[in-house]
N, C-alpha and C. Protein backbone atom coordinates (compact mmCIF):
# COMPACT_ATOMS: atom_id res chain seq x y z
N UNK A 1 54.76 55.30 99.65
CA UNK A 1 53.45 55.96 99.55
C UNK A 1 52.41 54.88 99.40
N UNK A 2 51.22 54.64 100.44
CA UNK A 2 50.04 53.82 100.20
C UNK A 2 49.28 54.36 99.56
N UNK A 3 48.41 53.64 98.23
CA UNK A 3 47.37 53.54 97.51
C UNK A 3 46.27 53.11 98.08
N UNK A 4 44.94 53.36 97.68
CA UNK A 4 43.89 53.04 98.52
C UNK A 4 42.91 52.71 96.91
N UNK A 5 42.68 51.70 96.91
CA UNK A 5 41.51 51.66 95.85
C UNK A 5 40.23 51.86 96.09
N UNK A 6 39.99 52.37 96.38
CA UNK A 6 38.17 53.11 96.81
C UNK A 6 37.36 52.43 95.96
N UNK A 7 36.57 51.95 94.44
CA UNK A 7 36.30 51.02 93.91
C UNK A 7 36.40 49.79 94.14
N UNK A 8 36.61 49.29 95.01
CA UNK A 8 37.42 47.89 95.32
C UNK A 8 37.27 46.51 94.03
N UNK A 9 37.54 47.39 92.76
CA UNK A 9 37.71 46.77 91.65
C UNK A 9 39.37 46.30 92.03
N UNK A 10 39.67 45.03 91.69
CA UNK A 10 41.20 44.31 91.87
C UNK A 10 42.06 44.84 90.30
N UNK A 11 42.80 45.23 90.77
CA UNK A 11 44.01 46.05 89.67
C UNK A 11 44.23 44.59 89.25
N UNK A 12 44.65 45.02 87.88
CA UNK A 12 45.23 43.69 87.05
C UNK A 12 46.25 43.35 87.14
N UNK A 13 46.50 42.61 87.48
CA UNK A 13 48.68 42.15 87.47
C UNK A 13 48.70 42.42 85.79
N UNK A 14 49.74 42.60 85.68
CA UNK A 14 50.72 42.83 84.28
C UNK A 14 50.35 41.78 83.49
N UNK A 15 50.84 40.67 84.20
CA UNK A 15 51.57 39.21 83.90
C UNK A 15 49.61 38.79 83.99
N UNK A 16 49.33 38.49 84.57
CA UNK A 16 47.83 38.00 84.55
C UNK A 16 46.74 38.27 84.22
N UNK A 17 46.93 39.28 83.85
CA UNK A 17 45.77 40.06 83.18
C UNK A 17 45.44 39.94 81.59
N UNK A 18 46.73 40.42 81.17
CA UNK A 18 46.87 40.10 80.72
C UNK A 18 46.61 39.04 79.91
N UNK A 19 47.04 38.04 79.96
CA UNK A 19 47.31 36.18 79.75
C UNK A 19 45.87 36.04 79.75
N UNK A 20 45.01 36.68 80.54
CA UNK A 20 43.59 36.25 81.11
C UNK A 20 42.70 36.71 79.96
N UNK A 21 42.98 38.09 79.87
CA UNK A 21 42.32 38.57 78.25
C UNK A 21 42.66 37.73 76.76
N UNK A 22 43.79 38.01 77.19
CA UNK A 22 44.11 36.98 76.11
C UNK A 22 43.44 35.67 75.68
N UNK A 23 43.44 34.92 76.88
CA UNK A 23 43.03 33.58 76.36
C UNK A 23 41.37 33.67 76.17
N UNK A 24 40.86 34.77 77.10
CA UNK A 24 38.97 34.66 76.67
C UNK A 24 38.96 35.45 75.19
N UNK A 25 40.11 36.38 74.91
CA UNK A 25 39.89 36.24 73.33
C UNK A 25 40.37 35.42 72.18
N UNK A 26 40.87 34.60 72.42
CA UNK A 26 41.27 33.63 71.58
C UNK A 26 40.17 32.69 72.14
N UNK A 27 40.01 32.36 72.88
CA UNK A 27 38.73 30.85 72.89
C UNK A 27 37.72 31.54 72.26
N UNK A 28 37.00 32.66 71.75
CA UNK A 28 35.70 33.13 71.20
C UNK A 28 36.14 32.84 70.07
N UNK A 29 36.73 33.71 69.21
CA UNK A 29 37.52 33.46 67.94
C UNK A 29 37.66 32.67 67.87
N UNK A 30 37.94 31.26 67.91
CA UNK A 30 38.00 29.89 67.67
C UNK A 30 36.58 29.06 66.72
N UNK A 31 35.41 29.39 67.80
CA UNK A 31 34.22 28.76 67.67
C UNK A 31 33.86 29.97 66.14
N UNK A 32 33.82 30.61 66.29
CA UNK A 32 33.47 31.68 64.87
C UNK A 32 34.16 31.43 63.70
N UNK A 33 35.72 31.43 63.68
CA UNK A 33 35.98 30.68 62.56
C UNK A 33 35.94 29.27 61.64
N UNK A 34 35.62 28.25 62.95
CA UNK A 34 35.02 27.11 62.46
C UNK A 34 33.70 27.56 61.34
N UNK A 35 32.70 27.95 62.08
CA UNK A 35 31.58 28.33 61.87
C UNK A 35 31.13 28.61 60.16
N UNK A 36 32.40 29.59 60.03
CA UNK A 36 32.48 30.45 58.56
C UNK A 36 33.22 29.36 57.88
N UNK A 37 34.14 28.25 58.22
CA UNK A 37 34.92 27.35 57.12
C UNK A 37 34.02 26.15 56.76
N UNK A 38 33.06 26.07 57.68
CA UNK A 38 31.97 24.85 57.46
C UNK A 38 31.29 25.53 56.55
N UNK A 39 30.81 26.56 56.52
CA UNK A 39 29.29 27.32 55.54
C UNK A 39 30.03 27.34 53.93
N UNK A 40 31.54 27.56 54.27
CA UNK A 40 31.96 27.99 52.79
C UNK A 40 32.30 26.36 52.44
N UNK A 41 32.08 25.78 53.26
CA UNK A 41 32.84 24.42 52.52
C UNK A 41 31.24 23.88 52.04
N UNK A 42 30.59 24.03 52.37
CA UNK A 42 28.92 23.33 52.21
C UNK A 42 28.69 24.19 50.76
N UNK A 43 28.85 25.70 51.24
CA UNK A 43 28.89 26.24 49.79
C UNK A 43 29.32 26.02 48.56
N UNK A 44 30.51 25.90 49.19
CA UNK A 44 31.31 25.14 47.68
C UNK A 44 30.73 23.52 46.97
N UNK A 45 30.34 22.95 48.05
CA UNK A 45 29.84 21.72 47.61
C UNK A 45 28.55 21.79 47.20
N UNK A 46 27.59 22.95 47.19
CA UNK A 46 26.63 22.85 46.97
C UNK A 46 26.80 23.30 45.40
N UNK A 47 27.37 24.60 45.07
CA UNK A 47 28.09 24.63 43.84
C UNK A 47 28.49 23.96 42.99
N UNK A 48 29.55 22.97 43.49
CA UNK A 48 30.10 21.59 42.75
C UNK A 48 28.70 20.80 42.33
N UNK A 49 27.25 20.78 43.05
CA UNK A 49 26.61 19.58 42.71
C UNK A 49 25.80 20.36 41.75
N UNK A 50 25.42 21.31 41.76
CA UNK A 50 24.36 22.26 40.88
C UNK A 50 25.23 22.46 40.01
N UNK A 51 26.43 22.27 39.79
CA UNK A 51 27.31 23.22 38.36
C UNK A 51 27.04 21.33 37.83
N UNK A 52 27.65 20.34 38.43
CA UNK A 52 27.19 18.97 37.53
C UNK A 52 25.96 18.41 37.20
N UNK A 53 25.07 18.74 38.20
CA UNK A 53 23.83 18.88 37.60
C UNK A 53 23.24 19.42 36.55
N UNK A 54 23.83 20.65 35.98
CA UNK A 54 23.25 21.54 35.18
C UNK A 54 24.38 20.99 33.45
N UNK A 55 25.65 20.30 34.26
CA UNK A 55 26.27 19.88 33.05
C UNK A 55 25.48 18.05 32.50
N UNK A 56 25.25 17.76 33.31
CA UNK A 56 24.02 16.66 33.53
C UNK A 56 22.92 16.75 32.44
N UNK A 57 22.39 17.67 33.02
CA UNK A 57 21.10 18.60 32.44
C UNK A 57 21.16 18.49 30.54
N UNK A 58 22.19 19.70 30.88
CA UNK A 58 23.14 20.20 29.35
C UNK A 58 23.01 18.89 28.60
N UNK A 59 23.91 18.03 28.98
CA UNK A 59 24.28 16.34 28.13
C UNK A 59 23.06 16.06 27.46
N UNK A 60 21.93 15.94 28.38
CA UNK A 60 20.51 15.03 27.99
C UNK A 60 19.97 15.75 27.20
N UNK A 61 20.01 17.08 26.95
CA UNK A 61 19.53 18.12 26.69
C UNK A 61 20.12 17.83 24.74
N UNK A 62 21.41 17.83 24.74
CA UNK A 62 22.38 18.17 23.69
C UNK A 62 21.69 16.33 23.06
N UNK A 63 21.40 14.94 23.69
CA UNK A 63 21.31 14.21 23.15
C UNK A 63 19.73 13.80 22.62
N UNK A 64 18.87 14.57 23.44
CA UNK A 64 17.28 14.59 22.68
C UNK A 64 17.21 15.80 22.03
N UNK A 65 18.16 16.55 21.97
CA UNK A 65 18.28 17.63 20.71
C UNK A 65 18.83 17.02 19.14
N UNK A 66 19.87 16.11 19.33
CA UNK A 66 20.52 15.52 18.32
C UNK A 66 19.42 14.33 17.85
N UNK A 67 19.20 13.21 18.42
CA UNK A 67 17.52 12.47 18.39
C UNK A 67 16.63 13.05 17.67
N UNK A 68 16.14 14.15 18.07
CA UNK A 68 15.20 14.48 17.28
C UNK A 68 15.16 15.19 16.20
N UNK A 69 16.69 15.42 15.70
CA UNK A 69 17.00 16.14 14.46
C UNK A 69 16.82 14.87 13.09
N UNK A 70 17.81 13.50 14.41
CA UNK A 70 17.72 12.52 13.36
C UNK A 70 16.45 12.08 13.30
N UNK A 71 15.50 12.26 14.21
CA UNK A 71 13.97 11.71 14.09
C UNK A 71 13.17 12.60 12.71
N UNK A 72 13.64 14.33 12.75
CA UNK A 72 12.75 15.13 11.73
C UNK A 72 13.59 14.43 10.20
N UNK A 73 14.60 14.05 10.43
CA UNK A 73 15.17 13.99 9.11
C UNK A 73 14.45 12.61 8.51
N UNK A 74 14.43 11.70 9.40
CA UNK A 74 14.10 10.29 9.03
C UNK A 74 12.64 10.05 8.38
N UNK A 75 12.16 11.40 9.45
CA UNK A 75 10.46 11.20 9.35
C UNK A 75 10.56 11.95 7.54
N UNK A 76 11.37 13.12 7.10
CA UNK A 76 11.49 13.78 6.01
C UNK A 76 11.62 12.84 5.30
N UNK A 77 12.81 12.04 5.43
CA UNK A 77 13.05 10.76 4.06
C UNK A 77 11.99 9.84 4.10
N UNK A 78 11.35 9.15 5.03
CA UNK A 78 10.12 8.37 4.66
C UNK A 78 8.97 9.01 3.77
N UNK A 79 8.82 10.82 4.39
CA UNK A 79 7.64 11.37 3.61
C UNK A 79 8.24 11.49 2.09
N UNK A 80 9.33 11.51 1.66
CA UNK A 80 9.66 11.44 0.24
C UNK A 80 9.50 10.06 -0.49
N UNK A 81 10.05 9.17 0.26
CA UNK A 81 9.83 7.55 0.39
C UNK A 81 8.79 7.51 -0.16
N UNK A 82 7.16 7.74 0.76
CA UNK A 82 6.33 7.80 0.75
C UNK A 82 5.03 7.96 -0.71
N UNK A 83 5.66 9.83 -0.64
CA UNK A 83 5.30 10.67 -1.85
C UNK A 83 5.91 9.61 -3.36
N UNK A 84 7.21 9.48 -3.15
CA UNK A 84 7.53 8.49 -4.78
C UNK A 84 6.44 7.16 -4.50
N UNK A 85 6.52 6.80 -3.43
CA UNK A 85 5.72 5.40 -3.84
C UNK A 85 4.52 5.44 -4.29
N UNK A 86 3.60 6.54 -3.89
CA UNK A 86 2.45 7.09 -3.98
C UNK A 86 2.59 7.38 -5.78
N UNK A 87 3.53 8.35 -6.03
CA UNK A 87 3.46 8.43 -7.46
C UNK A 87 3.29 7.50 -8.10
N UNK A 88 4.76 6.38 -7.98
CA UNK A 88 4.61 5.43 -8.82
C UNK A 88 3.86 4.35 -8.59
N UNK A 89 3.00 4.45 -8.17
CA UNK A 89 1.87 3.40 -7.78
C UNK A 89 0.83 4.22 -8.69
N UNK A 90 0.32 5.76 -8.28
CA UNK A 90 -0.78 6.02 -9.74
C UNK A 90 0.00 5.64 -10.71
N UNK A 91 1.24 6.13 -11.16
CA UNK A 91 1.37 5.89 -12.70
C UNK A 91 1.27 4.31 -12.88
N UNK A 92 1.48 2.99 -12.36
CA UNK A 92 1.43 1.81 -12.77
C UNK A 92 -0.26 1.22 -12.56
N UNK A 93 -0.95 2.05 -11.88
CA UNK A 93 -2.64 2.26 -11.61
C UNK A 93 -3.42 2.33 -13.31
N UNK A 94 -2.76 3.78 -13.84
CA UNK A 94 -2.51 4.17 -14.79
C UNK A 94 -2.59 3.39 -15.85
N UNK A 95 -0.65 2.74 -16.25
CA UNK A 95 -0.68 2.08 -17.36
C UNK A 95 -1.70 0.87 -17.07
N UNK A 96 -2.48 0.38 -15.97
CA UNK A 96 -3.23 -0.93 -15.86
C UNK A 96 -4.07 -0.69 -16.18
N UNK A 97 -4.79 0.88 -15.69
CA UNK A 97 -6.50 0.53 -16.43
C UNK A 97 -6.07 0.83 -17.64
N UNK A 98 -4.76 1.66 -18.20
CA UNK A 98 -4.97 1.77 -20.27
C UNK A 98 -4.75 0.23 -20.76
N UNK A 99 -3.96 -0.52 -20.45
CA UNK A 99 -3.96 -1.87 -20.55
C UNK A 99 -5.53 -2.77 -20.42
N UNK A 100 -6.03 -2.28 -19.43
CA UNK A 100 -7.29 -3.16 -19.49
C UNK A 100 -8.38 -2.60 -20.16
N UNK A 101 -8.10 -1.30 -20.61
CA UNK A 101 -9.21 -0.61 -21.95
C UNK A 101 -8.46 -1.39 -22.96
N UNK A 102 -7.71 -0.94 -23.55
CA UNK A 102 -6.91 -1.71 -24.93
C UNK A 102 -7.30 -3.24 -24.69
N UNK A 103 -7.13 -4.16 -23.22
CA UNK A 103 -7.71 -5.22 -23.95
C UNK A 103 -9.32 -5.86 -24.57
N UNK A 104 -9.76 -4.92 -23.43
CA UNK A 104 -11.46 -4.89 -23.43
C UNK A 104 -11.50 -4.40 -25.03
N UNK A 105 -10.87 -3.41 -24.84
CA UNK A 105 -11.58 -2.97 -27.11
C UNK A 105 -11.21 -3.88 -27.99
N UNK A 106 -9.83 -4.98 -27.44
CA UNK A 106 -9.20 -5.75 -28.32
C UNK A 106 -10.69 -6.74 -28.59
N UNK A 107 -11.14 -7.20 -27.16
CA UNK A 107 -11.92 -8.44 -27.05
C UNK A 107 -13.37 -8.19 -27.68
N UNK A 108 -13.82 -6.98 -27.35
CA UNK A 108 -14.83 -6.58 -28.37
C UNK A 108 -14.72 -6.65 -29.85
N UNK A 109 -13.51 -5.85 -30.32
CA UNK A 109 -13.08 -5.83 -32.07
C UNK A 109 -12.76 -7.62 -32.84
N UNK A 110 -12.35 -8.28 -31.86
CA UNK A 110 -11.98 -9.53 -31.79
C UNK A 110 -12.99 -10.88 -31.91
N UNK A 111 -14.19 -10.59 -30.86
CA UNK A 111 -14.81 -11.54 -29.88
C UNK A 111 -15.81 -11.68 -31.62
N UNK A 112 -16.62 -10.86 -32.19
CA UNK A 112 -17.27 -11.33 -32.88
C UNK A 112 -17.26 -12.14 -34.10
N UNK A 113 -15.76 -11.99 -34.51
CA UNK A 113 -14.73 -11.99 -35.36
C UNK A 113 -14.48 -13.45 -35.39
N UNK A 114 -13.97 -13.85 -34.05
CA UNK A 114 -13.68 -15.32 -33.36
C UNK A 114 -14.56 -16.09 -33.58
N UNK A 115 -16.11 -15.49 -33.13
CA UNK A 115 -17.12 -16.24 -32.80
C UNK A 115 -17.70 -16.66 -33.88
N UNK A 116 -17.61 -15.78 -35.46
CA UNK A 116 -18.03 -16.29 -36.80
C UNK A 116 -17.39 -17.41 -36.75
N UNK A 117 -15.79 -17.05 -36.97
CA UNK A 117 -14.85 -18.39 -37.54
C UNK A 117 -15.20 -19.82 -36.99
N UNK A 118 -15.72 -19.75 -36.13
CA UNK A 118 -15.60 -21.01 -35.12
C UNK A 118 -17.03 -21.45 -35.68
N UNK A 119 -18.30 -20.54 -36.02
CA UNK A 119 -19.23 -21.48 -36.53
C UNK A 119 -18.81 -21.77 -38.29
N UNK A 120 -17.91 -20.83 -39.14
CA UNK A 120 -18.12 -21.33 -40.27
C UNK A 120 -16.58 -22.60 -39.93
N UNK A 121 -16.23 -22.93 -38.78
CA UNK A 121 -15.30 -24.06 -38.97
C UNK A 121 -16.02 -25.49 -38.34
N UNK A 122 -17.06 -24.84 -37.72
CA UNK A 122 -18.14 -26.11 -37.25
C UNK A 122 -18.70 -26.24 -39.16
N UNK A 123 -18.87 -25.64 -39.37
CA UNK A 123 -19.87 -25.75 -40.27
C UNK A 123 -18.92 -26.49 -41.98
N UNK A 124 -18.08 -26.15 -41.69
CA UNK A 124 -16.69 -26.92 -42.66
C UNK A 124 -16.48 -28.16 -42.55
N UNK A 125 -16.58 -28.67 -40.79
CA UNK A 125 -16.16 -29.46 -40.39
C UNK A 125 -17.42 -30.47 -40.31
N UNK A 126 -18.65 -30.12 -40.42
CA UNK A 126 -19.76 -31.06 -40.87
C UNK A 126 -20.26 -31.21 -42.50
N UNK A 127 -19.92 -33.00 -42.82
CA UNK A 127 -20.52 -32.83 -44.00
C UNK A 127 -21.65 -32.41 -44.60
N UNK A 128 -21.47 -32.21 -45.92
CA UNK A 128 -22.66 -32.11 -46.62
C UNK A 128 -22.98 -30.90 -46.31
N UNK A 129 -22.99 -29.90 -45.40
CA UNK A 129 -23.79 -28.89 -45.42
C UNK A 129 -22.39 -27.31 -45.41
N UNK A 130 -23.51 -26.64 -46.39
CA UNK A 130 -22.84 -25.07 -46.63
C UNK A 130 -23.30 -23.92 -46.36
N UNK A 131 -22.88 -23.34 -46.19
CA UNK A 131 -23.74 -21.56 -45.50
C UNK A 131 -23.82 -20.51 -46.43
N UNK A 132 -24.92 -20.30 -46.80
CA UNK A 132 -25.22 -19.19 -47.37
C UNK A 132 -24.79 -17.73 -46.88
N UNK A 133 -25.71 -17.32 -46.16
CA UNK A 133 -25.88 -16.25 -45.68
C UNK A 133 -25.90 -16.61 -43.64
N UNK A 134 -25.16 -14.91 -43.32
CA UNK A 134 -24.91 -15.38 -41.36
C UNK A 134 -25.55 -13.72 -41.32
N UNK A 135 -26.38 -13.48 -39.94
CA UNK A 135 -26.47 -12.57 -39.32
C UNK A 135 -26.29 -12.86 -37.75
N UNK A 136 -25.89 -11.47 -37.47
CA UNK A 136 -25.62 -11.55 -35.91
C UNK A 136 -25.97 -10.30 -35.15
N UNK A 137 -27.25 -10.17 -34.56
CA UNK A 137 -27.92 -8.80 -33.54
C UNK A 137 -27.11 -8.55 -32.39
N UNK A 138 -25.88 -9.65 -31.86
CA UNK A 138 -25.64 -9.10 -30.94
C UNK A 138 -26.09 -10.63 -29.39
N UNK A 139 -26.89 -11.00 -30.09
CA UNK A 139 -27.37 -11.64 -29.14
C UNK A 139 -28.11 -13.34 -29.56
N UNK A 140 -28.68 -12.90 -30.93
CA UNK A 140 -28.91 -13.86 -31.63
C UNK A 140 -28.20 -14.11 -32.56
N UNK A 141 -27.67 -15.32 -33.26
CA UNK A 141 -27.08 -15.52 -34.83
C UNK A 141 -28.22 -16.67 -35.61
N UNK A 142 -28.57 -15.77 -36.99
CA UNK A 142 -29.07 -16.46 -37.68
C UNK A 142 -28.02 -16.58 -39.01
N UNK A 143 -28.63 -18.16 -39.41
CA UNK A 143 -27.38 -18.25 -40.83
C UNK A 143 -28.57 -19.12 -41.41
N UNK A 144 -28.53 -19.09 -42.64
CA UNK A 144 -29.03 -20.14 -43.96
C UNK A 144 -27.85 -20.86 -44.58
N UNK A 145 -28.69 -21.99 -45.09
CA UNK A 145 -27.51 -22.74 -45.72
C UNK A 145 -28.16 -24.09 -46.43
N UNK A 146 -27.27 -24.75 -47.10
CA UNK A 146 -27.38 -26.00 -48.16
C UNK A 146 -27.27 -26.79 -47.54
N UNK A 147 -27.70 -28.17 -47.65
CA UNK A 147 -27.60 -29.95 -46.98
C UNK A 147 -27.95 -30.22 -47.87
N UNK A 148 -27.24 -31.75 -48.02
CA UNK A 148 -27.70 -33.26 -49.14
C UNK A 148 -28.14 -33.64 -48.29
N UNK A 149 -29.12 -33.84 -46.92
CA UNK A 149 -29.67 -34.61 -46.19
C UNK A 149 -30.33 -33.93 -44.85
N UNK A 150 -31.22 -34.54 -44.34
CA UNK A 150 -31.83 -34.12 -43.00
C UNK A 150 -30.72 -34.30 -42.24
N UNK A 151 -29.92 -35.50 -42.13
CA UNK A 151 -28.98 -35.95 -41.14
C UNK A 151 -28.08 -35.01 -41.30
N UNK A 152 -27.88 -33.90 -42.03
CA UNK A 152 -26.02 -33.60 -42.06
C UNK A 152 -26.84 -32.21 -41.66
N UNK A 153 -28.19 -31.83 -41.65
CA UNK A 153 -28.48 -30.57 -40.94
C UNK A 153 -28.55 -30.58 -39.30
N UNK A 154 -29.06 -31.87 -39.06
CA UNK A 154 -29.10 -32.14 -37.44
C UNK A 154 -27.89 -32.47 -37.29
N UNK A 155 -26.70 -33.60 -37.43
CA UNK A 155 -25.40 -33.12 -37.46
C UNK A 155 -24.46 -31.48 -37.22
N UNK A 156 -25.32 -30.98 -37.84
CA UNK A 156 -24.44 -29.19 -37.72
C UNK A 156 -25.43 -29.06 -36.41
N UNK A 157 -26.49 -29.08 -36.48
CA UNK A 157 -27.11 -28.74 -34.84
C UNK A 157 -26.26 -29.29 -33.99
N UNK A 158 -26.30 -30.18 -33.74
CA UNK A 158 -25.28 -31.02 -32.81
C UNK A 158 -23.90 -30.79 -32.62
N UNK A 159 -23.24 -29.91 -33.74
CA UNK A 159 -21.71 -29.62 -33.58
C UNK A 159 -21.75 -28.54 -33.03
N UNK A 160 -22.92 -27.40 -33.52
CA UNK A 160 -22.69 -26.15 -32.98
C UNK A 160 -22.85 -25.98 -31.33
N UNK A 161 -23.98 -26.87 -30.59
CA UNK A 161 -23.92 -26.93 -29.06
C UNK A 161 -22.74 -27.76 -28.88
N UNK A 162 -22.14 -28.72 -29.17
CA UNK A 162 -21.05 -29.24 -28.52
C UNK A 162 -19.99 -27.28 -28.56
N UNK A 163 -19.83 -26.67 -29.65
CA UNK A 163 -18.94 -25.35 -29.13
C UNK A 163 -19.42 -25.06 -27.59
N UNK A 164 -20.17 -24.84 -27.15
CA UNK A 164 -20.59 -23.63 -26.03
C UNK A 164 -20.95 -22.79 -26.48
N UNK A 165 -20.58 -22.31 -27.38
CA UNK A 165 -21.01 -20.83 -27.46
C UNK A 165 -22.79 -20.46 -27.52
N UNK A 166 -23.12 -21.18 -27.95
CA UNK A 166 -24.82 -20.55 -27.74
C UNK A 166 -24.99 -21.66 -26.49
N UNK A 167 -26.75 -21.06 -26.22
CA UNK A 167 -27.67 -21.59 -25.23
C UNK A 167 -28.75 -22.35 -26.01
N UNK A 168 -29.01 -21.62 -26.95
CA UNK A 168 -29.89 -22.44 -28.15
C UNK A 168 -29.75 -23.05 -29.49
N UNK A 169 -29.97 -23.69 -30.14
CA UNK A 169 -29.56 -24.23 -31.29
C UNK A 169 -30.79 -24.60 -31.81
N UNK A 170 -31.70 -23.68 -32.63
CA UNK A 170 -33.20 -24.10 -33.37
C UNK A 170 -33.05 -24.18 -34.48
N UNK A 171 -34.01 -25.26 -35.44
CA UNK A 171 -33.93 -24.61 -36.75
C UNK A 171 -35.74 -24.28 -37.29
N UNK A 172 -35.57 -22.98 -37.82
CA UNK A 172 -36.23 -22.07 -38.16
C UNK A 172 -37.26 -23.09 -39.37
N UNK A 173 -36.71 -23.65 -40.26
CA UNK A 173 -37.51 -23.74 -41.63
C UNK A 173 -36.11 -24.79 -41.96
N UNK A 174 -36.92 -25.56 -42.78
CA UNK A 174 -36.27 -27.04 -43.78
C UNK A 174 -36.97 -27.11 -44.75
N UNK A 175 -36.57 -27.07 -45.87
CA UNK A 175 -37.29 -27.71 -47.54
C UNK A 175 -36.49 -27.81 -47.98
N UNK A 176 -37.24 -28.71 -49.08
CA UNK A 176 -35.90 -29.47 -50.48
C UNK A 176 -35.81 -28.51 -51.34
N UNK A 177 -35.14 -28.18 -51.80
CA UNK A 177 -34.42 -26.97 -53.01
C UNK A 177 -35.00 -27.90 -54.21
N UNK A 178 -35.80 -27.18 -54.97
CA UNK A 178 -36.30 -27.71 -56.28
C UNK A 178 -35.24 -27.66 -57.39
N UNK A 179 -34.69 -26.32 -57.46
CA UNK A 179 -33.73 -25.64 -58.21
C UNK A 179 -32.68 -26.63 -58.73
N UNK A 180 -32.06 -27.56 -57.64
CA UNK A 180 -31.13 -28.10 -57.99
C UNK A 180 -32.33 -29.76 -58.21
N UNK A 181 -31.41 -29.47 -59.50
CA UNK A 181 -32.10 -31.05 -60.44
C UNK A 181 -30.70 -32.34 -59.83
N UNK A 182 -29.57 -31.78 -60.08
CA UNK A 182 -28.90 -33.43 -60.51
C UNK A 182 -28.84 -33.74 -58.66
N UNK A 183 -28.73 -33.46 -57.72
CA UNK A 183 -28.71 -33.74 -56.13
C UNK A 183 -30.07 -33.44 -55.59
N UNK A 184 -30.23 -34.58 -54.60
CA UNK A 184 -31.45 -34.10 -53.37
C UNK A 184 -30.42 -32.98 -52.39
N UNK A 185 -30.88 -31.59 -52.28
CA UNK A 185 -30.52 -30.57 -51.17
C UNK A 185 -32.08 -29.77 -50.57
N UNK A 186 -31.48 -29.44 -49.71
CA UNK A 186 -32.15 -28.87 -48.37
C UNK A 186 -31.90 -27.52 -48.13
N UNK A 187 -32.84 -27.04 -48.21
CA UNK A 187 -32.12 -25.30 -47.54
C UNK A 187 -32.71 -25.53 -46.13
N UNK A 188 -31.93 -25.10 -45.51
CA UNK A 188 -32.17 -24.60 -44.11
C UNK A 188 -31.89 -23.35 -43.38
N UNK A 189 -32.73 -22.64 -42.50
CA UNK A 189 -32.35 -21.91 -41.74
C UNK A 189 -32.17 -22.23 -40.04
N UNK A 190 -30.83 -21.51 -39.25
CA UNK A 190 -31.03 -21.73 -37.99
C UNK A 190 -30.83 -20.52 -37.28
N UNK A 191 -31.60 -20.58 -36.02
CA UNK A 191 -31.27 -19.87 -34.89
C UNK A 191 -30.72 -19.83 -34.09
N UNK A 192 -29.49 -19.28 -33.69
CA UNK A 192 -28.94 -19.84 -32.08
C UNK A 192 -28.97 -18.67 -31.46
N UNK A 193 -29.38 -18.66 -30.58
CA UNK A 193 -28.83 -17.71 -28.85
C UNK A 193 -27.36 -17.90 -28.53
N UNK A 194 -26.87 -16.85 -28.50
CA UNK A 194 -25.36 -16.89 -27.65
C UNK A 194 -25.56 -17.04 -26.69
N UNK A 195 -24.44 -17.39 -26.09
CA UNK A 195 -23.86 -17.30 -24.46
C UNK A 195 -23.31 -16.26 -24.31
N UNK A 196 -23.44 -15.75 -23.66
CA UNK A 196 -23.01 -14.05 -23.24
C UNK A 196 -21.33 -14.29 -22.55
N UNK A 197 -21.44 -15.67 -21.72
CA UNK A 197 -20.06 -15.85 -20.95
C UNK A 197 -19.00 -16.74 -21.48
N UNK A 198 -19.67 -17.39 -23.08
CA UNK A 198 -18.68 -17.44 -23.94
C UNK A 198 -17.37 -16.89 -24.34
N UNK A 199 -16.28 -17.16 -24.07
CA UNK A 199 -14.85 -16.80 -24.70
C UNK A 199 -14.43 -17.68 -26.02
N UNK A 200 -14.13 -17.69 -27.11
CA UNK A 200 -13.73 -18.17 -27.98
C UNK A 200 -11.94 -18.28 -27.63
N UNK A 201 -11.70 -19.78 -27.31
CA UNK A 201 -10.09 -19.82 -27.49
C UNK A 201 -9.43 -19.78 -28.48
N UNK A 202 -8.21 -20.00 -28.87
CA UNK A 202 -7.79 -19.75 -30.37
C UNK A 202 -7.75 -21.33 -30.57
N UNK A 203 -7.92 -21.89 -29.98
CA UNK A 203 -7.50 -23.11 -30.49
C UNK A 203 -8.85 -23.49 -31.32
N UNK A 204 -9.68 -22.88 -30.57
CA UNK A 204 -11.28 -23.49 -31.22
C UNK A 204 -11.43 -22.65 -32.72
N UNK A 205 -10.68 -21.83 -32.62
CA UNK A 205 -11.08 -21.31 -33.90
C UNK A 205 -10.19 -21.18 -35.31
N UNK A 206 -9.05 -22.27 -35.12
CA UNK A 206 -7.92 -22.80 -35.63
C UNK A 206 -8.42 -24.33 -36.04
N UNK A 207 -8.36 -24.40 -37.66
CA UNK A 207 -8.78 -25.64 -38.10
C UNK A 207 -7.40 -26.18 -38.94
């Protein structure tokens, strides 16, 4: 029996047609699965670099976190540091100015005290002459007193400026004491001006 293909589409052999489909579907499929193993492999690597990055991240993160714990703590112990030194600096502020009142009242209770001794040890220490009576305003010292001679009154003038302690050394009034019969004496009075920047050492006022 003859067949007539009216379509004159070519019938497929078995064997060739086959084989023929076959291989144009396997060569498509080829290029497509590459396609998808490259994207997931890029994927994955893009993953791998952002997951170490972010553990990267994390590290620097965890070590200017730790830094600056030891930075708040350090900065804490200096401000305590700080605060004590501050204290004990007023309190030794403190005991210095009560120290320098106590000596200032010493040198006041002291200074005028000093400053007698030293003229009645000038005045010991020059013959012939004795002291009656001493006043002291503060600024001026006046004293009276006895001499066997003009010379042993200008003598005490002369001892009392060698001290320092005054600026002036006058004498006020000189006469012969009638009173006393068996000696020639002298009463005298003097004036001196202090020195304001006078210190009396102890040595000067140690005979």
């Amino acid at each position: 029996m003859i067949r007539i293909n009216l379509l004159g589409i070519p019938k497929k052999t078995t064997r060739g047609g086959r084989r023929a489909s076959t291989v144009a579907a396997s060569g498509g499929g080829g290029e497509g699965s590459s396609t998808i193993i490259l994207g997931l492999i890029f994927a994955g690597a893009l993953v791998v670099l952002i997951g170490v990055a972010h553990m990267w991240v994390q590290r620097e993160h965890d070590v200017l976190e730790k830094n600056l714990q030891k930075a708040v703590l350090e900065n804490q112990r200096l401000a305590d540091v700080k605060a004590k030194y501050e204290a004990s600096k007023k309190k030794a502020d403190m005991y210095e100015r009560r120290v320098r009142v106590i000596d200032e009242l010493k040198s006041a209770q002291s200074g005028p005290v000093d400053l007698l001794n030293l003229v009645a040890d000038t005045i010991n220490s020059t013959d012939a002459v004795w002291l009656e009576t001493m006043t002291n305003d503060g600024k001026t010292l006046n004293f009276t007193g006895m001499a066997l001679s003009p010379n042993s009154v200008a003598d005490l003038m002369s001892n009392l400026r060698k001290t320092g302690a005054f600026k002036t050394v006058e004498i006020k009034e000189t006469a012969q004491d009638n009173a006393v019969k068996e000696v020639q004496a002298f009463k005298f009075e003097l004036m001196c001006e202090m020195n304001s920047g006078f210190k009396v050492k102890k040595s000067q006022t140690q005979s």
